[in-house]
Protein backbone atom coordinates (compact mmCIF):
# COMPACT_ATOMS: atom_id res chain seq x y z
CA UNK A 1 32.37 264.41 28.21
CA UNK A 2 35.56 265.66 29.07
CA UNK A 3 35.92 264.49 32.54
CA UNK A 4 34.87 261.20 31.29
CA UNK A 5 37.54 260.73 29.03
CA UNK A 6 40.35 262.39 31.13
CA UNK A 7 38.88 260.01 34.37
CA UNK A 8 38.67 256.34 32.33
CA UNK A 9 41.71 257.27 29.57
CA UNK A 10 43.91 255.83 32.20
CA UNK A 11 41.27 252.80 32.82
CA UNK A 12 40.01 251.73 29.89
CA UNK A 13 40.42 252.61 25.84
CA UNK A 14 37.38 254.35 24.86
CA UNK A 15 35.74 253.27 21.61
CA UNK A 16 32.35 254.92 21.20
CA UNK A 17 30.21 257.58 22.89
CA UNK A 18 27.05 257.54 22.38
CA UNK A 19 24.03 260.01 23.15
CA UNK A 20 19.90 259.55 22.31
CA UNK A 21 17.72 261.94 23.33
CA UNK A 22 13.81 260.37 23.72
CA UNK A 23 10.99 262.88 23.84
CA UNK A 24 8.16 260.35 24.73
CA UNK A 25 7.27 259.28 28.37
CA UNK A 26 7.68 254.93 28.35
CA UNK A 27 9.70 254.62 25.25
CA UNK A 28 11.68 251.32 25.00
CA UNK A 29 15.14 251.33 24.05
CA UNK A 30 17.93 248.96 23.42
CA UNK A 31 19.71 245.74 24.50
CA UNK A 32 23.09 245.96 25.70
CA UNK A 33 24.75 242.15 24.98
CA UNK A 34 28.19 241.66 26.18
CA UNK A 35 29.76 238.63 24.15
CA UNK A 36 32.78 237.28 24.63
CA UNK A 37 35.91 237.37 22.97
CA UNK A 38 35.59 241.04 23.45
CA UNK A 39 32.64 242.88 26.02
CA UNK A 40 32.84 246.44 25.76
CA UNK A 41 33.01 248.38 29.03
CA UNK A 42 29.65 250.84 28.79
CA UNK A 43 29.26 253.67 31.29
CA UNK A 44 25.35 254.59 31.19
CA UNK A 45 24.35 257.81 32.84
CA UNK A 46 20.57 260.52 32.09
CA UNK A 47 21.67 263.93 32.48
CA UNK A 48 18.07 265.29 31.90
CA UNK A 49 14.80 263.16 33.05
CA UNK A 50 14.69 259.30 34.03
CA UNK A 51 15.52 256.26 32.62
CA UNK A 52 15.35 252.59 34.25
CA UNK A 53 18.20 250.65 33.12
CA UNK A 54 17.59 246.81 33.80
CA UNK A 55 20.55 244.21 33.67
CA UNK A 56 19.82 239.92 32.99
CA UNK A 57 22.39 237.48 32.83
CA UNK A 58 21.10 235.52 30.18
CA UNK A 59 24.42 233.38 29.95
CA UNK A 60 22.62 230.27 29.96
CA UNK A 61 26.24 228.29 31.98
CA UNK A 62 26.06 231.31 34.45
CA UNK A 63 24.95 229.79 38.36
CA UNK A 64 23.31 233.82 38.56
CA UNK A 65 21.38 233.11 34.77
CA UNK A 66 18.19 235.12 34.77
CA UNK A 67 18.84 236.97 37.47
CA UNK A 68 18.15 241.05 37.21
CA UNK A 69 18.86 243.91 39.05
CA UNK A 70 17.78 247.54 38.47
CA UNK A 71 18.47 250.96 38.33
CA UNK A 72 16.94 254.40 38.38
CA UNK A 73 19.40 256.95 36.77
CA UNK A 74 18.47 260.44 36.25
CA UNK A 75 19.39 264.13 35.99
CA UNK A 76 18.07 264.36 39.88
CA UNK A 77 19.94 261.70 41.29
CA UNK A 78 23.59 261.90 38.96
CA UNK A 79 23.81 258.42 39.61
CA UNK A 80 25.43 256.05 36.96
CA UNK A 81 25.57 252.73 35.86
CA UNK A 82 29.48 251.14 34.85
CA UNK A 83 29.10 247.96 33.60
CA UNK A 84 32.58 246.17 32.60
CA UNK A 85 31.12 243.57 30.65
C-alpha cells in the first residue's frame, strides 16, 4: 500500500482503504455509487485471483445513462481500475 499512498498523496487525499478477501468462486459483491456533492476517487485492483468489475451510469440526465463497460482485474494481469467519480 505504500506505493499507493506515496504515488496519489500528491493527487488526491486518501480517505479509506479497503481490502475483502472472498473464498467462493461467483460471489457477488458491492455497489460503488458516486453522488454528488462529494464522489470519492476509488482505485480497485485483485492482487490474488479474478474479479470482474462492471461500471453503469445510472444518472438518469446523463446522454451515456445505462451504458456499461467492463473489466477483468486480476493477480495475472496487475491491471487496475481508477475511477474519479
Amino acid at each position: 500500500m505504500r506505493f499507493f499512498e506515496t504515488l496519489l498523496s500528491g493527487l488526491w487525499l486518501i480517505e479509506h482503504i479497503k481490502t475483502s478477501a472472498d473464498f467462493w468462486r461467483g460471489m457477488i459483491r458491492g455497489l460503488h455509487f458516486q453522488a454528488d456533492p462529494k464522489p470519492e476517487v476509488k482505485l480497485i485492483r485483485c492482487t490474488t485471483g479474478a474479479i470482474w468489475d462492471l461500471i453503469v451510469d445510472v444518472h438518469r440526465r446523463s446522454p451515456t445513462f445505462g451504458r456499461w463497460e467492463s473489466f477483468e482485474l486480476s493477480g495475472q494481469n496487475r491491471r487496475c481500475l481508477l475511477w474519479l467519480g
